[in-house]
N, C-alpha and C. Protein backbone atom coordinates (compact mmCIF):
# COMPACT_ATOMS: atom_id res chain seq x y z
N UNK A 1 8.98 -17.89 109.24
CA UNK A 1 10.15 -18.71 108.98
C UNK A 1 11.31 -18.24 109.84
N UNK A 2 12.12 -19.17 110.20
CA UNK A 2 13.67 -18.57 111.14
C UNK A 2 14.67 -19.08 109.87
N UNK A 3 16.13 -18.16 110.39
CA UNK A 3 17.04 -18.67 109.50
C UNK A 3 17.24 -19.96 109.22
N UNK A 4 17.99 -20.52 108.56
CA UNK A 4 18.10 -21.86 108.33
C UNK A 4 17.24 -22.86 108.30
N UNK A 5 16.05 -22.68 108.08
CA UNK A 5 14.85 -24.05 108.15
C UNK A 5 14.18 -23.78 106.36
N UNK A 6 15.00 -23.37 105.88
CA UNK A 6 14.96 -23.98 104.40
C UNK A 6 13.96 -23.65 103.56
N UNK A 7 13.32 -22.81 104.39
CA UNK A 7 12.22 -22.37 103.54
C UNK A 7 12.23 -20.37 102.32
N UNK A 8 14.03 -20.72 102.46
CA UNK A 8 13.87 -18.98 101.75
C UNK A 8 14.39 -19.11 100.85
N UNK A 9 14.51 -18.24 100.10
CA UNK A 9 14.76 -18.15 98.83
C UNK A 9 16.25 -18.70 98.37
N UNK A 10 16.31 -19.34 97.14
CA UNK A 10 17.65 -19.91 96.93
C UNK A 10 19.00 -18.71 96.62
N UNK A 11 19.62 -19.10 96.20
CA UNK A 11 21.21 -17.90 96.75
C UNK A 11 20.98 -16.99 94.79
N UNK A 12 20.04 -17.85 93.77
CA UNK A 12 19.85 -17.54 93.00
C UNK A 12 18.45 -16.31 93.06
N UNK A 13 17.66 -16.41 93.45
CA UNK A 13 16.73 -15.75 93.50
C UNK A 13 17.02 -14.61 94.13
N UNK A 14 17.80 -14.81 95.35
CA UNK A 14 18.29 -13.75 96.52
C UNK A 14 19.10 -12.94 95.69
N UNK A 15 20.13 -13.41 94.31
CA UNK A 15 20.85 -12.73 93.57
C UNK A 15 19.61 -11.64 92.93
N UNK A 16 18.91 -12.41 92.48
CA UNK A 16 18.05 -11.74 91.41
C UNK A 16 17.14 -10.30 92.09
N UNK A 17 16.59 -10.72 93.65
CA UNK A 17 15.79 -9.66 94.16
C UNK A 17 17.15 -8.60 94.67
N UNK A 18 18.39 -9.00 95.14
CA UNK A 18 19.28 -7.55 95.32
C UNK A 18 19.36 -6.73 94.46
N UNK A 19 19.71 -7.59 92.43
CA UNK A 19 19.60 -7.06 91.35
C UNK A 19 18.78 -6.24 90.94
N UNK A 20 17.54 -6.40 91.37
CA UNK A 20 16.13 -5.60 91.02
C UNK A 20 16.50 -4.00 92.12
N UNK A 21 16.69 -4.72 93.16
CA UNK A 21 16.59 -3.14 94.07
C UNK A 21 17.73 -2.43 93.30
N UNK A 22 18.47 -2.50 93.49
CA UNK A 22 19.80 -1.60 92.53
C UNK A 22 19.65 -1.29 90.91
N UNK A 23 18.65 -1.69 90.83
CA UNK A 23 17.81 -1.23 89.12
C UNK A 23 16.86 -0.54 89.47
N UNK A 24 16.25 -0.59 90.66
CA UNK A 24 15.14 0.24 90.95
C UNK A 24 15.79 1.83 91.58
N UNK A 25 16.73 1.30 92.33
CA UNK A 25 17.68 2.99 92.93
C UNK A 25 17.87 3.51 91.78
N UNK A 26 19.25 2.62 90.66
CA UNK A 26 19.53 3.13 89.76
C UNK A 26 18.44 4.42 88.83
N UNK A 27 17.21 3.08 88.67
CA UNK A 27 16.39 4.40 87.57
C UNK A 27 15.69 5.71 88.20
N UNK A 28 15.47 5.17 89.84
CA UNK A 28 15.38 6.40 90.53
C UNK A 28 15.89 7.97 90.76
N UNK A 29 17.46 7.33 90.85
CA UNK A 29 18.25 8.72 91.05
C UNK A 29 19.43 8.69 90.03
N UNK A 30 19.10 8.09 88.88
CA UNK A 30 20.03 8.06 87.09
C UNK A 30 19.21 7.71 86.34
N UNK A 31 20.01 7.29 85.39
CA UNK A 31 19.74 7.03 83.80
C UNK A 31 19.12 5.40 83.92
N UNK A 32 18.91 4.51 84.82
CA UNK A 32 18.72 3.34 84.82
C UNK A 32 19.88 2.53 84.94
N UNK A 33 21.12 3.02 84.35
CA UNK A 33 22.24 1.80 84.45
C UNK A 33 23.43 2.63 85.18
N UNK A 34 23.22 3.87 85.57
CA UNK A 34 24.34 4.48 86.51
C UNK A 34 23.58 5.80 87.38
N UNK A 35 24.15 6.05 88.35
CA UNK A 35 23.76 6.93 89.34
C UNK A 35 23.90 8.52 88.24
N UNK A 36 23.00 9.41 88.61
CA UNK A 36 23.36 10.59 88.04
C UNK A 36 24.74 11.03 88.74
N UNK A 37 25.19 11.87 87.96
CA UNK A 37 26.43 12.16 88.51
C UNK A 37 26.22 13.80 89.47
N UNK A 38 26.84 13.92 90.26
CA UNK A 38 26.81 14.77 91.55
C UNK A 38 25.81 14.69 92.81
N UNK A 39 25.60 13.22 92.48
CA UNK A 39 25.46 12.49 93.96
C UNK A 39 26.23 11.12 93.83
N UNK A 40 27.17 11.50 95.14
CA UNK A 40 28.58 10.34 95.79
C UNK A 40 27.90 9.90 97.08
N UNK A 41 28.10 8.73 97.52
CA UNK A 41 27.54 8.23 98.56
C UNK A 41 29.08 7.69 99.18
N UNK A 42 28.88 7.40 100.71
CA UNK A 42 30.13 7.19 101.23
C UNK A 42 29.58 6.02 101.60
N UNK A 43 30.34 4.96 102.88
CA UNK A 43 30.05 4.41 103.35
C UNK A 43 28.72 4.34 104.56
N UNK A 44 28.30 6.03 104.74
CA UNK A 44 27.54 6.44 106.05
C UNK A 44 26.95 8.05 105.22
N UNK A 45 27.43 8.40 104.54
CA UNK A 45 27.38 9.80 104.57
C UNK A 45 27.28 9.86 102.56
N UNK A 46 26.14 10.96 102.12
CA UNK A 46 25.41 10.89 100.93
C UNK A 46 26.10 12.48 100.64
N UNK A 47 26.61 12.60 99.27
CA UNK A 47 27.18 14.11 99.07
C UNK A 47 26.20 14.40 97.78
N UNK A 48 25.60 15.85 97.97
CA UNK A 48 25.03 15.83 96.37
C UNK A 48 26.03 16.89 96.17
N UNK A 49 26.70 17.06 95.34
CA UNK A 49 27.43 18.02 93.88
C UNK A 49 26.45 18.97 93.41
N UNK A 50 26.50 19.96 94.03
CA UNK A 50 26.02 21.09 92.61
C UNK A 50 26.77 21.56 91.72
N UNK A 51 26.42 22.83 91.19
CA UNK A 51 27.42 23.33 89.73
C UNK A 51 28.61 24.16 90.48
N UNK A 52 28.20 24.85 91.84
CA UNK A 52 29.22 25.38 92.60
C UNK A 52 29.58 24.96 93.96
N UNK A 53 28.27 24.67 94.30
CA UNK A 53 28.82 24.23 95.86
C UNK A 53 27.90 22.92 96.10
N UNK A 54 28.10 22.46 97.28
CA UNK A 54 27.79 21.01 97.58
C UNK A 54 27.10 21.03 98.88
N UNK A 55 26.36 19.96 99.32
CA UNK A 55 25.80 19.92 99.86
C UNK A 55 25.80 18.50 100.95
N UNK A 56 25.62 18.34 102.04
CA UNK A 56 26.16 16.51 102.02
C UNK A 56 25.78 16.19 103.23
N UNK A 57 24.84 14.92 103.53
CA UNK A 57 23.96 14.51 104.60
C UNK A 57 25.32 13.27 105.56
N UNK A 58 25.48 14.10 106.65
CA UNK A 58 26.41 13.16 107.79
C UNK A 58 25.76 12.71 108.48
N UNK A 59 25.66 11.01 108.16
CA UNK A 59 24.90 10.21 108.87
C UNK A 59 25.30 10.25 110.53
N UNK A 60 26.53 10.36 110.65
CA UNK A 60 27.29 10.38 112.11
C UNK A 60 26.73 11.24 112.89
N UNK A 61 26.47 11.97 112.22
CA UNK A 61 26.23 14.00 113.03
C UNK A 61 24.40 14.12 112.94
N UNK A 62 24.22 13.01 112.46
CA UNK A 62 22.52 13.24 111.81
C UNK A 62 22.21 14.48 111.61
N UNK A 63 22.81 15.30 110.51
CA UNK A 63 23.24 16.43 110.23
C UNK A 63 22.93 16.92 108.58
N UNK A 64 21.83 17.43 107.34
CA UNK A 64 22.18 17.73 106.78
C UNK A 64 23.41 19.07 106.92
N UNK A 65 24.72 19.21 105.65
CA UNK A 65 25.30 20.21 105.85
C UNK A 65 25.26 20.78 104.59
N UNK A 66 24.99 22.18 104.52
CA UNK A 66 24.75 22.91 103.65
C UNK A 66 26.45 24.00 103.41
N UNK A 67 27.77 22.85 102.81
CA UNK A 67 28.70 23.87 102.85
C UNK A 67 29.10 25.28 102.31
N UNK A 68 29.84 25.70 102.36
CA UNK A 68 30.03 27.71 101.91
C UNK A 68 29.56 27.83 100.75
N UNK A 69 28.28 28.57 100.88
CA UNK A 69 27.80 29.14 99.64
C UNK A 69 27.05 28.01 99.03
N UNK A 70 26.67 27.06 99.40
CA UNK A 70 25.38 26.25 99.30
C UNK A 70 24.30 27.03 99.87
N UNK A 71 22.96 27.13 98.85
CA UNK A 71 22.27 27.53 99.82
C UNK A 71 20.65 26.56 99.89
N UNK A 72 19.94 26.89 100.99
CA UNK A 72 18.84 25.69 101.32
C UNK A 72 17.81 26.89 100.66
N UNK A 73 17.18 26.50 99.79
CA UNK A 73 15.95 27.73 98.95
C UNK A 73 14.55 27.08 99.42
N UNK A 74 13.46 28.08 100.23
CA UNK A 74 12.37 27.31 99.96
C UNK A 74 11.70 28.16 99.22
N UNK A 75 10.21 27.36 98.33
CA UNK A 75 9.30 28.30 97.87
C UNK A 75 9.14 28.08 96.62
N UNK A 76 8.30 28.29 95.95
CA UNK A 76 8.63 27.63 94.77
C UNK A 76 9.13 29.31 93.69
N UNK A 77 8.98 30.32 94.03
CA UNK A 77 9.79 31.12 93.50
C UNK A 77 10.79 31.50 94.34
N UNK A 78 11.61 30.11 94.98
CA UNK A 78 12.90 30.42 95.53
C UNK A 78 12.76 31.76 96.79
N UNK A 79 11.38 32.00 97.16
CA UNK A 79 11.24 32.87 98.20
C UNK A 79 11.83 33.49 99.95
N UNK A 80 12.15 32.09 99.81
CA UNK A 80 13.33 31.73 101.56
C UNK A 80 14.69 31.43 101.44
N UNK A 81 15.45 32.15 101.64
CA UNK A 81 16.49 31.40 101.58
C UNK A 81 18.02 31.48 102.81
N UNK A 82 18.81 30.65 103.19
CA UNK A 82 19.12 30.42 104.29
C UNK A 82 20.96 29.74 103.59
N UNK A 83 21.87 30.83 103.76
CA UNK A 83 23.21 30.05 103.23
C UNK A 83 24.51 31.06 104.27
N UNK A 84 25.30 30.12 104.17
CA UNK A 84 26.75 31.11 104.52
C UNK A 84 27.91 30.84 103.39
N UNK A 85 28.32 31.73 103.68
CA UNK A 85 29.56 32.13 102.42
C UNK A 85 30.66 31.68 103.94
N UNK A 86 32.00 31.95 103.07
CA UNK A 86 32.88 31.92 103.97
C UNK A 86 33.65 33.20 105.41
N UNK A 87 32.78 34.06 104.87
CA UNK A 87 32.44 35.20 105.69
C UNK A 87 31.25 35.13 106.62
N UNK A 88 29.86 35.39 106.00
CA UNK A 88 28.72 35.94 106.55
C UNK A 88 27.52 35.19 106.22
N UNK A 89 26.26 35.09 106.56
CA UNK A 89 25.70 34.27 106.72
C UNK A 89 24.44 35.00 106.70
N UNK A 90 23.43 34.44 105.79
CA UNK A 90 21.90 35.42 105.08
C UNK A 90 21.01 34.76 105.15
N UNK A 91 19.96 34.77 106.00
CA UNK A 91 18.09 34.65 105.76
C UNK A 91 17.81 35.35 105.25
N UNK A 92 17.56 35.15 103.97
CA UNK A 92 16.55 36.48 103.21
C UNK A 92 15.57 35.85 102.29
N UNK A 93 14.45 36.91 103.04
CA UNK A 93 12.69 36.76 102.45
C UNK A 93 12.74 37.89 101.07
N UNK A 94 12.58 37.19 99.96
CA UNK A 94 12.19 37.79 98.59
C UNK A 94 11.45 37.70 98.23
N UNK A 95 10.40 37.13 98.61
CA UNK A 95 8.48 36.51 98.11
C UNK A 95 7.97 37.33 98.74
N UNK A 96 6.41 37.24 97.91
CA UNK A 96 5.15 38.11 98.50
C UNK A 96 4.95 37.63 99.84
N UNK A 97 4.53 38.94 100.46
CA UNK A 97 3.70 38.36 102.06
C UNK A 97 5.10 39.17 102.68
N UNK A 98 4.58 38.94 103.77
CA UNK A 98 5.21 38.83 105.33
C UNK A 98 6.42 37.74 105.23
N UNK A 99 6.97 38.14 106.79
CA UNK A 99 7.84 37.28 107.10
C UNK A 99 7.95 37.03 108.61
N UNK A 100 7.45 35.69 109.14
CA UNK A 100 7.12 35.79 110.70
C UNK A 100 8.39 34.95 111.24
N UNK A 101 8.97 35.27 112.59
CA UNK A 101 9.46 34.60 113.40
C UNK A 101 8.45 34.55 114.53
N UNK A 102 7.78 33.27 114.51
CA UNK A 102 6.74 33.01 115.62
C UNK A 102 7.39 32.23 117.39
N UNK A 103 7.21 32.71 118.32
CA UNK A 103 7.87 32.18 119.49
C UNK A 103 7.14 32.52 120.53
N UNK A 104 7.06 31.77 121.68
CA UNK A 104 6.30 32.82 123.04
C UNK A 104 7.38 33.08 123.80
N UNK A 105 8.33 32.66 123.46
CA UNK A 105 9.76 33.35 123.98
C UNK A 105 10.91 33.59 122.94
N UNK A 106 11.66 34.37 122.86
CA UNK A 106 12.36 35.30 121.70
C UNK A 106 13.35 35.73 122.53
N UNK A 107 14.49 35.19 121.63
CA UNK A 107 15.81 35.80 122.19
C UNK A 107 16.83 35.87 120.96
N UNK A 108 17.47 37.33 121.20
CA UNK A 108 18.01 37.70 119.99
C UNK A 108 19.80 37.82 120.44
N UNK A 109 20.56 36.77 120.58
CA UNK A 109 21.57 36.68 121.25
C UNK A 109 23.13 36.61 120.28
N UNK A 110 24.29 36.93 121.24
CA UNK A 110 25.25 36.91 120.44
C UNK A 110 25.47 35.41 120.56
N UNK A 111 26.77 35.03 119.58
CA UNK A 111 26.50 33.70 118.81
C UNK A 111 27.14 32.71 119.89
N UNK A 112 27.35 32.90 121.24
CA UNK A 112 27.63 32.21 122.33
C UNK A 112 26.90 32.41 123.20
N UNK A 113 25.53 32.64 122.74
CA UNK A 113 24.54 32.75 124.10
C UNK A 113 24.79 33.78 125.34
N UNK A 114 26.40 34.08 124.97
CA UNK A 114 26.19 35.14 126.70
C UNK A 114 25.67 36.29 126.62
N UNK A 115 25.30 37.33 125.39
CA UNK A 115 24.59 38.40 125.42
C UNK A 115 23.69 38.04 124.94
N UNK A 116 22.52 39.19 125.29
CA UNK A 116 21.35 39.47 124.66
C UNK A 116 21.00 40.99 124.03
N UNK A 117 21.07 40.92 122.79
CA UNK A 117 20.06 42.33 122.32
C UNK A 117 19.05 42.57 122.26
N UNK A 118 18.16 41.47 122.18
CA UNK A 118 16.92 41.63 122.27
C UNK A 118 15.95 40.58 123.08
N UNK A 119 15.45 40.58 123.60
CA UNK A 119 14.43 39.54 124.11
C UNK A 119 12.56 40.00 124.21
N UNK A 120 11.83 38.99 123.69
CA UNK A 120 10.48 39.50 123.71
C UNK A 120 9.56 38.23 124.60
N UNK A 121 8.85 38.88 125.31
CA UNK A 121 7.96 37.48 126.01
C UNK A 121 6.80 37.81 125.59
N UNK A 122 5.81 36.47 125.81
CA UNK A 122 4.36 36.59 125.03
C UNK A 122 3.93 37.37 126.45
N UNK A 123 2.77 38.27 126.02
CA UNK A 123 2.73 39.27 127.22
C UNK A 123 3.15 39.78 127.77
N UNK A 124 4.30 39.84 127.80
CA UNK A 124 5.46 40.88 128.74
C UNK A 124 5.96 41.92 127.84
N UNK A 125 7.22 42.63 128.46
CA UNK A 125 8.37 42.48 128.31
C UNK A 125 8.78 42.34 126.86
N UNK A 126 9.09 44.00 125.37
CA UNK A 126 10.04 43.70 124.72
C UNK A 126 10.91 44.57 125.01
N UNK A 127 12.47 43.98 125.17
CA UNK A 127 13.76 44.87 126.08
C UNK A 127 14.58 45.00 124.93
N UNK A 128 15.53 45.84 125.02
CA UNK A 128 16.59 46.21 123.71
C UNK A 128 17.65 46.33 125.00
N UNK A 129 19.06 45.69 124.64
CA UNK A 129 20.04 45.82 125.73
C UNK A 129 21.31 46.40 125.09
N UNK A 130 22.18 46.91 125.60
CA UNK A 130 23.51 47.62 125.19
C UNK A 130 24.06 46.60 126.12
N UNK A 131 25.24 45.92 125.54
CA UNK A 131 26.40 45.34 126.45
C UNK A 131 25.87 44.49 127.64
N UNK A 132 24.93 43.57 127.07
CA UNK A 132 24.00 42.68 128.13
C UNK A 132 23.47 43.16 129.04
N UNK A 133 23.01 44.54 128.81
CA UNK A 133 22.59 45.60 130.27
C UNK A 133 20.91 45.94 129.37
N UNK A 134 19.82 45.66 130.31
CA UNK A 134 18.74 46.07 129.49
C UNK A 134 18.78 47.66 129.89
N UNK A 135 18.12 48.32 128.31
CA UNK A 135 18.22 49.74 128.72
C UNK A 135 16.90 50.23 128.28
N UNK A 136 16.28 49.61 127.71
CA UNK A 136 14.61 49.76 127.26
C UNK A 136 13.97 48.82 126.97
N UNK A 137 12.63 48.94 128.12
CA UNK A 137 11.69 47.95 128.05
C UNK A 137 10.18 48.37 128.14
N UNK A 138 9.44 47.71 126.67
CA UNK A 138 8.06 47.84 127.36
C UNK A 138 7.32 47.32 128.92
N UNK A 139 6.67 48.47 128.96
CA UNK A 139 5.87 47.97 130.16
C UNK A 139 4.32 48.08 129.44
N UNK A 140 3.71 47.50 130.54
CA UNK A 140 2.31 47.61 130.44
C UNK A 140 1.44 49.24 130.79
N UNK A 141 2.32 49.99 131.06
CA UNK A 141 2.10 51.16 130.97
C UNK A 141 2.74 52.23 129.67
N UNK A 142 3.90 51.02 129.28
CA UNK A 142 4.84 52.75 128.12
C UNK A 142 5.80 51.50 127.49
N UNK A 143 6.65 52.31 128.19
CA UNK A 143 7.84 51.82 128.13
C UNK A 143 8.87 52.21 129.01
N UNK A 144 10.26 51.91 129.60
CA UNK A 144 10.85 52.00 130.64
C UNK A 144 12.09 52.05 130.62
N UNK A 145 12.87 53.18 131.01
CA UNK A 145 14.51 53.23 130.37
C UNK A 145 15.10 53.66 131.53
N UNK A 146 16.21 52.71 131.14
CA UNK A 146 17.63 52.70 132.21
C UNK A 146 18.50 53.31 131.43
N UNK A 147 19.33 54.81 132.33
CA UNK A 147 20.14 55.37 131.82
C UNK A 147 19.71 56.47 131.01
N UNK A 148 20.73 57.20 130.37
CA UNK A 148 20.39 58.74 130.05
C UNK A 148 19.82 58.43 128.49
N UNK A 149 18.86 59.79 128.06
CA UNK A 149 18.26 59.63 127.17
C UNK A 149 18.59 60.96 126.20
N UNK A 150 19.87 60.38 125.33
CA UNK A 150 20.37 61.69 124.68
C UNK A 150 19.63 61.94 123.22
N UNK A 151 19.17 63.21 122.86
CA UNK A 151 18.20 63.75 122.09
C UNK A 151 18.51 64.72 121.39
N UNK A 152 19.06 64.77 120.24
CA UNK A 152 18.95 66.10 119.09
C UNK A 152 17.72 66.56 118.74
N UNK A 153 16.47 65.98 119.07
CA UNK A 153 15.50 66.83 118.80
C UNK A 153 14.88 67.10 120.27
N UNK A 154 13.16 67.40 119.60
CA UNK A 154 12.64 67.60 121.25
C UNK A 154 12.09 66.42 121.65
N UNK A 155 11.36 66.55 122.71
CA UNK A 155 10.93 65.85 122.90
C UNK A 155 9.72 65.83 123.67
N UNK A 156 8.04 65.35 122.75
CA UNK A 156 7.03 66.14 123.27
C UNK A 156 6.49 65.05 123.64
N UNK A 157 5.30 65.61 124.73
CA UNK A 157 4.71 65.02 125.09
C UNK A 157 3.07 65.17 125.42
N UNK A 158 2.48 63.96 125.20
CA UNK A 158 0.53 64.23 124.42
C UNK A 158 -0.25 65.30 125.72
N UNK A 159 -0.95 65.42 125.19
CA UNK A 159 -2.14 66.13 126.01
C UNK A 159 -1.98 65.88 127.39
N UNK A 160 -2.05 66.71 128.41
CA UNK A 160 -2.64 66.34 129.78
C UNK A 160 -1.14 65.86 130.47
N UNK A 161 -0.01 64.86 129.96
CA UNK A 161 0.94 64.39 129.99
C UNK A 161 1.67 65.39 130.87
N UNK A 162 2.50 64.38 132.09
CA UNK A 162 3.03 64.91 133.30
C UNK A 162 4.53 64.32 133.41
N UNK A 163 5.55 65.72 133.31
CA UNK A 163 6.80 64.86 133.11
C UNK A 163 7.27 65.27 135.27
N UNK A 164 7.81 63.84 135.37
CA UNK A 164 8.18 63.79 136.65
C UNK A 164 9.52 63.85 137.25
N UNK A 165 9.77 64.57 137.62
CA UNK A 165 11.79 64.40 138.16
C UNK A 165 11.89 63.79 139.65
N UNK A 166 12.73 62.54 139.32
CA UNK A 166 12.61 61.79 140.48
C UNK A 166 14.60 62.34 140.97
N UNK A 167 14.32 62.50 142.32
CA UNK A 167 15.54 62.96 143.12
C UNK A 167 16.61 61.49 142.82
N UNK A 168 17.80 62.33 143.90
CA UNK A 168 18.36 60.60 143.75
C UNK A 168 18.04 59.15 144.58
N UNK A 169 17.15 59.92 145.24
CA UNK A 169 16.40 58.40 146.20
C UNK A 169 15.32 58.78 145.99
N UNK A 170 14.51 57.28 145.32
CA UNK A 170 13.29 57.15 145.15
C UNK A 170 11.95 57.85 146.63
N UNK A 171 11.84 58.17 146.73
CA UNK A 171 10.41 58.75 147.67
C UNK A 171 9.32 59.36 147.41
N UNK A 172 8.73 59.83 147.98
CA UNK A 172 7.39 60.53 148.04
C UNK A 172 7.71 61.99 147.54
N UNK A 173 9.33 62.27 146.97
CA UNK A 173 9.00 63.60 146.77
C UNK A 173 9.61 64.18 145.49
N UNK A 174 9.18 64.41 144.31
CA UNK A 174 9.30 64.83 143.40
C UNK A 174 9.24 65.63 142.54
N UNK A 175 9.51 66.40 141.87
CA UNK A 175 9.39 67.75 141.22
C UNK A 175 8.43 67.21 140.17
N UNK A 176 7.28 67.83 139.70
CA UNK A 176 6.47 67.60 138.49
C UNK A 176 5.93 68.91 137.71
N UNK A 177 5.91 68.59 136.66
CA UNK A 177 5.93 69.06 135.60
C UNK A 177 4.50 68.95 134.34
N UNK A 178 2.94 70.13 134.98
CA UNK A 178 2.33 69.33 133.77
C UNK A 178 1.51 70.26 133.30
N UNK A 179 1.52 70.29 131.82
CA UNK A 179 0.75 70.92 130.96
C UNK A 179 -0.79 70.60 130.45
N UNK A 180 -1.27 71.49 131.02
CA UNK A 180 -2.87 70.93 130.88
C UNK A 180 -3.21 72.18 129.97
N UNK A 181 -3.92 72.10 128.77
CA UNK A 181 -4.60 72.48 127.22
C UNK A 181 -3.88 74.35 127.30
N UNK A 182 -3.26 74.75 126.78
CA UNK A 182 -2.22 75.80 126.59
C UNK A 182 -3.29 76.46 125.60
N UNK A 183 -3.30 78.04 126.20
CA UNK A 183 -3.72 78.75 125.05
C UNK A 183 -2.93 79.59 123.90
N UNK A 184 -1.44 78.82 124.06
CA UNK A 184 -0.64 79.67 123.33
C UNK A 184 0.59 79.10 123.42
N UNK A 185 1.84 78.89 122.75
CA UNK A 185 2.68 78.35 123.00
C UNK A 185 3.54 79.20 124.22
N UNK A 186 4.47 78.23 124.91
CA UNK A 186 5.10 79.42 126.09
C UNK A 186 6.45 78.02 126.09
N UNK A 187 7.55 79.13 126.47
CA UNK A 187 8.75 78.57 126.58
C UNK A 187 8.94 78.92 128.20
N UNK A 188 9.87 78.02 128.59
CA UNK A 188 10.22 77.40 129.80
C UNK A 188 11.65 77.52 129.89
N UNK A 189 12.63 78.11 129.90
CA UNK A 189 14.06 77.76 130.22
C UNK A 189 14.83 78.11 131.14
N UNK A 190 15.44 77.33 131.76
CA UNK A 190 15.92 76.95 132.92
C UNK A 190 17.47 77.52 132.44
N UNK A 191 17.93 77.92 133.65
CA UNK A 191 19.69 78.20 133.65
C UNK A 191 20.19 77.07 133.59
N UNK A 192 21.76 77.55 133.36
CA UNK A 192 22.70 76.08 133.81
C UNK A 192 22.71 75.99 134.69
């Protein structure tokens, strides 16, 4: 059928099927003859009311918003949960199990993207950075550090293990250092 060729429903019937849908919302999300109360709908934009804080879907922004101290719970013993206060802001896992952040790329950044503290690649590379400067990274051999490595304890190293002193230009020539199976402990100390 096209508009106007007379074949749709009269302005009475058309009354009657709008009537039905708005009895059908109604008993959906109320009592049958009124909306429950702490959900407001706007012209574009749906608010639900909780007992403290609120919650409210911006059609404009295609945006649920979860405002201060609303929080989004998943799980059915409330196990996930994801809110900000007007300060600070909490993911916290309270359920059995684990808790995975799954990615083949991982970046642990300040909240404008220009630093990084952490970054992990699938197969590569996990780096820890001071002041957007990486200063430790796995390698496929260890691990790998930029900059000094300050230590209140000792610092040992396994069987067979060869510590190397590299000059200040990389070359072919290096001081080494290696302990192969000791029949006794022995100290080593060097002057200032």
């Amino acid at each position: 059928s096209a508009a106007d060729d007379g074949t749709g429903d009269s302005l009475r019937v058309g009354g009657d099927k709008i009537n039905d849908n708005f009895s059908e919302i109604y008993t959906l999300l109320g009592t049958g003859t009124a909306l429950v109360s702490g959900i407001s709908a706007g012209a574009d934009d749906l608010t639900f009311v909780g007992d403290s804080y609120n919650a409210l879907w911006d059609k404009s922004a295609s945006s649920f918003h979860f405002l201060d101290s609303a929080k989004a719970v998943f799980g059915t013993g409330s196990d996930l949960s994801l809110y900000h206060d007007s300060n600070n802001s909490a993911l916290t896992h309270n359920g059995t199990g684990d808790f995975y952040i799954q990615s083949d790329q991982f970046y642990f950044r300040s909240n404008t993207g220009g630093e990084n503290y952490a970054t992990a690649t699938l197969n590569g590379a996990v780096t820890l950075y001071y002041d957007n400067s990486a200063k430790v990274a796995t390698t496929s051999a260890g691990i790998s550090i930029t900059g000094t490595v300050a230590t209140t304890g000792n610092i040992e190293l396994g069987t067979s293990a060869t510590l190397i002193f590299e000059g200040s230009t990389a070359n072919a020539h290096e001081t080494i250092l290696t302990v192969t199976d000791p029949t006794a402990d022995r100290t080593i100390t060097l002057p200032n």
